[in-house]
Protein backbone atom coordinates (compact mmCIF):
# COMPACT_ATOMS: atom_id res chain seq x y z
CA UNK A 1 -29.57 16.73 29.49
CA UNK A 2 -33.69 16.18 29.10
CA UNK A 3 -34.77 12.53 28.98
CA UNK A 4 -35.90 12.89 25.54
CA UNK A 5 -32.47 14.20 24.55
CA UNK A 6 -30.77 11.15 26.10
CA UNK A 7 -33.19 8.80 23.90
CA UNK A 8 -32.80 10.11 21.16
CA UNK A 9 -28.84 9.98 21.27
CA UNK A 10 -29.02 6.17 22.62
CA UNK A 11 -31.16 6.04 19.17
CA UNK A 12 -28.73 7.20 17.29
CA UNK A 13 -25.66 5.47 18.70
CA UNK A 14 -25.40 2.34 16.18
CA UNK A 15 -25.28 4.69 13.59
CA UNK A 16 -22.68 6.86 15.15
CA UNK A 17 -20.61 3.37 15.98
CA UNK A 18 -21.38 2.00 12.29
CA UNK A 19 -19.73 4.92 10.87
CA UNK A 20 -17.07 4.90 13.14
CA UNK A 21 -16.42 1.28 12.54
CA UNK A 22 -16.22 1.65 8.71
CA UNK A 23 -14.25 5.19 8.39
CA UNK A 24 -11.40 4.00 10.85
CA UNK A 25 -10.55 0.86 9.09
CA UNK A 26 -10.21 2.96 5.87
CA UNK A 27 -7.63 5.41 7.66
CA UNK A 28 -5.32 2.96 8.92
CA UNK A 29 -5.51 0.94 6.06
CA UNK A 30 -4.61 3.80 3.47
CA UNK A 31 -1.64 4.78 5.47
CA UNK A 32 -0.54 1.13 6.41
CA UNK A 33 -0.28 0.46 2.73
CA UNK A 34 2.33 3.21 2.15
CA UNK A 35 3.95 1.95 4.96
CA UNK A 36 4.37 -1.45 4.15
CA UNK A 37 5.43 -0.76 0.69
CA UNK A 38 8.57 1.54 2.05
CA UNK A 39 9.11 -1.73 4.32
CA UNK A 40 8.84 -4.08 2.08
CA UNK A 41 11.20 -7.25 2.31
CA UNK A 42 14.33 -7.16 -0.23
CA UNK A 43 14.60 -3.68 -1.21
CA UNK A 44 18.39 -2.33 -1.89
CA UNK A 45 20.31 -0.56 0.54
CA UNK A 46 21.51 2.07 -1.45
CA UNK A 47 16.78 2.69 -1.55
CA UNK A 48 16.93 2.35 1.93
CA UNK A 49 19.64 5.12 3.12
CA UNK A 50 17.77 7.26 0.64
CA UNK A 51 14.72 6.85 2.43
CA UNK A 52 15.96 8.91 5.52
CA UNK A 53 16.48 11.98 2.98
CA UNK A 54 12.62 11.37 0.41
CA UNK A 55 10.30 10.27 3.26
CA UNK A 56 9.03 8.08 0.64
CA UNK A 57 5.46 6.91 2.58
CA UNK A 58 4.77 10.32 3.05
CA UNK A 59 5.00 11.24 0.03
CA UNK A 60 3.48 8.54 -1.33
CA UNK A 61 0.51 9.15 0.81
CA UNK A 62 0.00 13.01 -0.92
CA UNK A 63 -0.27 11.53 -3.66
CA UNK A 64 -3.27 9.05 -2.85
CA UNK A 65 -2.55 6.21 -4.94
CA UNK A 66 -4.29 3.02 -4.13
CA UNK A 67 -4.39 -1.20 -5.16
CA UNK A 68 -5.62 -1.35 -8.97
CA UNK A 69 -4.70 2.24 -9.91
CA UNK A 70 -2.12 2.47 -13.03
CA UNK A 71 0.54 5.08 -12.24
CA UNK A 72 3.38 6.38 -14.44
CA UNK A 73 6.54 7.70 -13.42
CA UNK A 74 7.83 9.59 -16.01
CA UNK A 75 11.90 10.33 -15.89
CA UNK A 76 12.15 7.38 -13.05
CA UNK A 77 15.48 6.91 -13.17
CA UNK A 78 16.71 3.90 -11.32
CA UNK A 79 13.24 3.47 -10.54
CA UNK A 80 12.93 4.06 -6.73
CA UNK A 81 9.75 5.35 -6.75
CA UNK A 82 8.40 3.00 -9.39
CA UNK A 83 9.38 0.50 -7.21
CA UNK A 84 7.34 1.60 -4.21
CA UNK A 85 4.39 2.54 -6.60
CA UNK A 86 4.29 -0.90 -7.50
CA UNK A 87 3.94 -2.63 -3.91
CA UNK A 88 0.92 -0.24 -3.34
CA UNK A 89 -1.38 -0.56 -6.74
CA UNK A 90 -0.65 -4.29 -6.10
CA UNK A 91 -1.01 -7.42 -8.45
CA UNK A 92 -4.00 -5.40 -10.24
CA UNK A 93 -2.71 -2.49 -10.53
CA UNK A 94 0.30 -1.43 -13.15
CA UNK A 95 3.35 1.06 -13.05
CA UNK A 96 4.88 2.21 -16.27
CA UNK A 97 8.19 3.35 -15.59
CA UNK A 98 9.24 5.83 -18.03
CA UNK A 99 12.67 6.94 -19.23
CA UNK A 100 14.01 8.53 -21.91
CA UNK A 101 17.76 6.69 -23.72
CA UNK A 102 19.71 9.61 -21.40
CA UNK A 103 18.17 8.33 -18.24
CA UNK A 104 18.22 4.81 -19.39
CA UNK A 105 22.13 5.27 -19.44
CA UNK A 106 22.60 7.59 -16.66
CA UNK A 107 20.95 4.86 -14.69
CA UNK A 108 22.19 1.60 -15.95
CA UNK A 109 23.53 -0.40 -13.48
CA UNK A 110 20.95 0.25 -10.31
CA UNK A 111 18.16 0.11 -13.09
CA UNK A 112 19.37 -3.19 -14.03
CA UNK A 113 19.56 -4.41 -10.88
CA UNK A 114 16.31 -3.24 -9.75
CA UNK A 115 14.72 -4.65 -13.02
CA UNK A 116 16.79 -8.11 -12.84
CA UNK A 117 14.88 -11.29 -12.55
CA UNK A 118 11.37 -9.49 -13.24
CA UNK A 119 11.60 -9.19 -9.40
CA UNK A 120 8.89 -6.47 -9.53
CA UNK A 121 5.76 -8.07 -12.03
CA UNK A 122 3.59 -5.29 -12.16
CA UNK A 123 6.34 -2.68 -13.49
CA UNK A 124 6.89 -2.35 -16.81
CA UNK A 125 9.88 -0.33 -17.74
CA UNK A 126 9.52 1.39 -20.95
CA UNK A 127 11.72 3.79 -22.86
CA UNK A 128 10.60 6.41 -24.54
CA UNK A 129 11.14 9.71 -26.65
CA UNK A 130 9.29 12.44 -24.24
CA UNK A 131 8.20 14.10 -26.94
CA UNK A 132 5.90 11.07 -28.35
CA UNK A 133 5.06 9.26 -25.58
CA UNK A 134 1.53 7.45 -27.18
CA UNK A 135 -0.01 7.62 -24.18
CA UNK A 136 -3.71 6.63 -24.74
CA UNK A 137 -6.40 8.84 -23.53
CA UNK A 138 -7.44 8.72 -20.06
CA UNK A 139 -5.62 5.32 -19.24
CA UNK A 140 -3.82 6.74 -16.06
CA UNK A 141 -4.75 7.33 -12.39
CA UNK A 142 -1.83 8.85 -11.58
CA UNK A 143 1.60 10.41 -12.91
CA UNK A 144 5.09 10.95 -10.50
CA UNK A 145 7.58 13.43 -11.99
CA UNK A 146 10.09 13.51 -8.92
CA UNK A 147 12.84 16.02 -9.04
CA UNK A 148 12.87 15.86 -12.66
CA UNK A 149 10.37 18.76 -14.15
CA UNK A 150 13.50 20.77 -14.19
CA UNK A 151 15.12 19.15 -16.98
CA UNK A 152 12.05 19.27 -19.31
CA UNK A 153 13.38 22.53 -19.45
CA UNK A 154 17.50 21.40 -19.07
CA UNK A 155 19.51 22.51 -22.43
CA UNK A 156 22.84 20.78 -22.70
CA UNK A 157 25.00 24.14 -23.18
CA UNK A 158 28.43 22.61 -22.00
CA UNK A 159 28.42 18.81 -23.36
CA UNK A 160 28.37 17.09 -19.62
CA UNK A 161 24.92 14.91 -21.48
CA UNK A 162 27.49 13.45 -23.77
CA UNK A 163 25.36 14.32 -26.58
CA UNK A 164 22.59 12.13 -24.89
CA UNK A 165 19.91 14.74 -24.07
CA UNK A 166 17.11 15.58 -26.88
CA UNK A 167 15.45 19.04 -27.21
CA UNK A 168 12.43 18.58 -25.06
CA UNK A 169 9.11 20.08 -25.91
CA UNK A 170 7.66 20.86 -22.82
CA UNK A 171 4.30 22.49 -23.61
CA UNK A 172 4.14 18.92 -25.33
CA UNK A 173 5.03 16.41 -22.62
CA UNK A 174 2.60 18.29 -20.19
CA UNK A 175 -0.24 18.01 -22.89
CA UNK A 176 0.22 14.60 -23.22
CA UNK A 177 0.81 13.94 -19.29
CA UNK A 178 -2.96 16.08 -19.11
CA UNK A 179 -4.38 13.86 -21.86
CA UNK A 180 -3.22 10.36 -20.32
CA UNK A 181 -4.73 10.81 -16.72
CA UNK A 182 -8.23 10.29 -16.46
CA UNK A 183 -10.52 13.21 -14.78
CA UNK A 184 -9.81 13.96 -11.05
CA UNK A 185 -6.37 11.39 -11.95
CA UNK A 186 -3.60 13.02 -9.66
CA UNK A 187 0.13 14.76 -10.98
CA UNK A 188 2.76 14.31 -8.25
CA UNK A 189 5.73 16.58 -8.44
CA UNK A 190 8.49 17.36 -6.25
CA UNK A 191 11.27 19.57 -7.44
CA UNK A 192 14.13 20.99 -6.48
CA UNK A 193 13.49 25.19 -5.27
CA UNK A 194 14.63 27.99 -7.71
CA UNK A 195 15.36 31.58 -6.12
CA UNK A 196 11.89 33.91 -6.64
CA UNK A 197 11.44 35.36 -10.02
CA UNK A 198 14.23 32.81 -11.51
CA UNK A 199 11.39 30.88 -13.24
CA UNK A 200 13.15 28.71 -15.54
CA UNK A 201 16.25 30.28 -15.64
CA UNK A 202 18.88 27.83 -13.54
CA UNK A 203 17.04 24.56 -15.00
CA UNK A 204 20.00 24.00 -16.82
CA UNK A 205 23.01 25.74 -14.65
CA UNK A 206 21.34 24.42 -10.87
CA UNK A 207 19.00 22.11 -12.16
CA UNK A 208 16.34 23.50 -10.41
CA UNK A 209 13.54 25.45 -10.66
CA UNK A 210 10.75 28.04 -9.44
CA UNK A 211 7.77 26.83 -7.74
CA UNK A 212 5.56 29.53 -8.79
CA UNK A 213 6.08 29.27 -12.17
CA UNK A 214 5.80 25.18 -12.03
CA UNK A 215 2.02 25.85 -10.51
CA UNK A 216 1.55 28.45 -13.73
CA UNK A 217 2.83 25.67 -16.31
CA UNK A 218 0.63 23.02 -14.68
CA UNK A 219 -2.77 24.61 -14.29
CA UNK A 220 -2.26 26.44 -18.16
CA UNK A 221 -2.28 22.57 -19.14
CA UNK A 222 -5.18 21.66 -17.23
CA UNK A 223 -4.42 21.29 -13.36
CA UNK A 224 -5.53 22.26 -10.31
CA UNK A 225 -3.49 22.96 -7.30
CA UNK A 226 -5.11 20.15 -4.39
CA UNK A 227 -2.23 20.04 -1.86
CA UNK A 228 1.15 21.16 -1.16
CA UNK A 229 3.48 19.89 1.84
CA UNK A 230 6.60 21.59 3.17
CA UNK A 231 7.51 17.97 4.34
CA UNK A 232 11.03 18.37 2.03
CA UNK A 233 11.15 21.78 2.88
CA UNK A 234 15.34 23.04 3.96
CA UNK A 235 15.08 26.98 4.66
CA UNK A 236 19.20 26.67 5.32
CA UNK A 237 19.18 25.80 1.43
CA UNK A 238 20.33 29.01 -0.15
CA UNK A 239 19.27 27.96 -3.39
CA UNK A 240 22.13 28.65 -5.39
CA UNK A 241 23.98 25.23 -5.70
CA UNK A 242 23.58 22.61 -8.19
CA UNK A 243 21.21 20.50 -6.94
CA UNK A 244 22.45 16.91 -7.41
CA UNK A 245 26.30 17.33 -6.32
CA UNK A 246 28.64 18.26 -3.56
CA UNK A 247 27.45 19.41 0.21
CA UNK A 248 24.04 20.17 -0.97
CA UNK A 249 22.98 16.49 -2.28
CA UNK A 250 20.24 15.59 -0.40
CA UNK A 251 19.74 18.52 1.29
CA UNK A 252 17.97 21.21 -1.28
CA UNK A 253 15.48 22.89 -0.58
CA UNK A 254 12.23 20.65 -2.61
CA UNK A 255 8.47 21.76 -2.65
CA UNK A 256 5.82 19.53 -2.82
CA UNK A 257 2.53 19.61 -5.09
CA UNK A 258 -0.19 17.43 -5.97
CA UNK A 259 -2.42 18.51 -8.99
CA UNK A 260 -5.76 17.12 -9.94
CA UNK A 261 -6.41 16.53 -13.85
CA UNK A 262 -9.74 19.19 -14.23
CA UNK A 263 -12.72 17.43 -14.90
CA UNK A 264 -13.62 18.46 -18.89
């Protein structure tokens, strides 16, 4: 190395150390905070044995949300994820947890006792028809639809919804999903796999569906493809079991995308 070589690198080491010093920080912090809000004190036990099966930081990571950003999780259930969405954005930040009156019911007692003594202040749980959500323009950072795209596209044939489930327009729902996130805002979905070439076809018999036609619907409503994980990924999964019962709970086969809202 020439002595003028050496200089100039001693020259440039505070600079090299200053960006090191503020890059790191922002890392570990970002991942910490995903972590922290899957160990948070006093969540249920029933959340926690389901953590071993979602990988919920992970996940949570992909989809980048941060303290102060205003998330929606549309079809939450019980609220699991709304939950954990909630310990990240923080005190400033705000989840909307969205159901429709079928999930309401389907999940009344853990929603109940997840929502019980406003335990979790910046989640508001709101139910809604899908098809009419009022959603005002550009007011979200991020939306979660977890394992439950399928059923935007579910059609009660045999009567198990109890008459509960409403025809769902789901050219619609994604318009209005498009038209609620803000440009750049991030779409989080995880779904259960479809067989190739079954597009939408078992969303009502397996409740599942195809990936590649998922990626179609998004980006002809305005989204772009930024990541994919095969984190939930189960080759064994043969793909032709209903999804939420029997041997296979747990362990379907689910792909992983995050979309970015396309800047107008």
């Amino acid at each position: 190395m020439t002595r003028n070589l050496f200089s100039r690198l001693l020259r440039q080491a505070p600079l090299l150390l200053c960006v090191l010093s503020v890059c790191a920080p922002f890392h570990v912090n970002a991942a910490d905070a995903y972590d922290a809000a899957v160990a948070h004190p006093g969540r249920s036990a029933a959340d926690l044995k389901r953590d071993a099966l979602d990988h919920p930081a992970d996940i949570l990571r992909l989809s980048g949300i941060k303290p102060g950003m205003r998330v929606a999780d549309v079809l939450a259930g019980d609220g699991y994820y709304s939950e954990l969405a909630g310990y990240v954005v923080g005190p400033k930040g705000k989840v909307f947890m969205i159901n429709n009156a079928a999930f309401d019911h389907w999940s009344d007692g853990p929603l109940q006792a997840r929502l019980e003594s406003h335990r979790l202040g910046n989640v508001e749980h709101e139910t809604l028809d899908l098809n009419h959500m009022n959603l005002a323009p550009g007011s979200l950072d991020a939306v979660f639809l977890v394992k439950v795209y399928h059923d935007l596209y579910w059609v009660d044939r045999d009567g198990s919804s109890e008459g509960l489930w409403p025809k769902i327009d789901t050219s619609a729902v994604l318009d209005q999903l498009s038209r609620a996130l803000k440009p750049g805002g991030v779409l989080l979905l995880v779904d259960h796999s479809a067989k190739p070439g079954s597009g939408t076809t078992v969303a009502s018999g397996l409740h599942r569906i195809e990936e590649s036609y998922a990626i179609k619907d998004f980006e002809s409503h305005g989204f772009k493809v930024a990541a994919k994980s095969d984190l939930l990924r189960r080759p064994d999964d043969a793909r032709d079991q209903v999804s939420y019962k029997g041997p296979i709970l747990g362990k379907t086969d689910r792909f992983v995308v995050v979309f970015r809202k396309s800047a107008p």
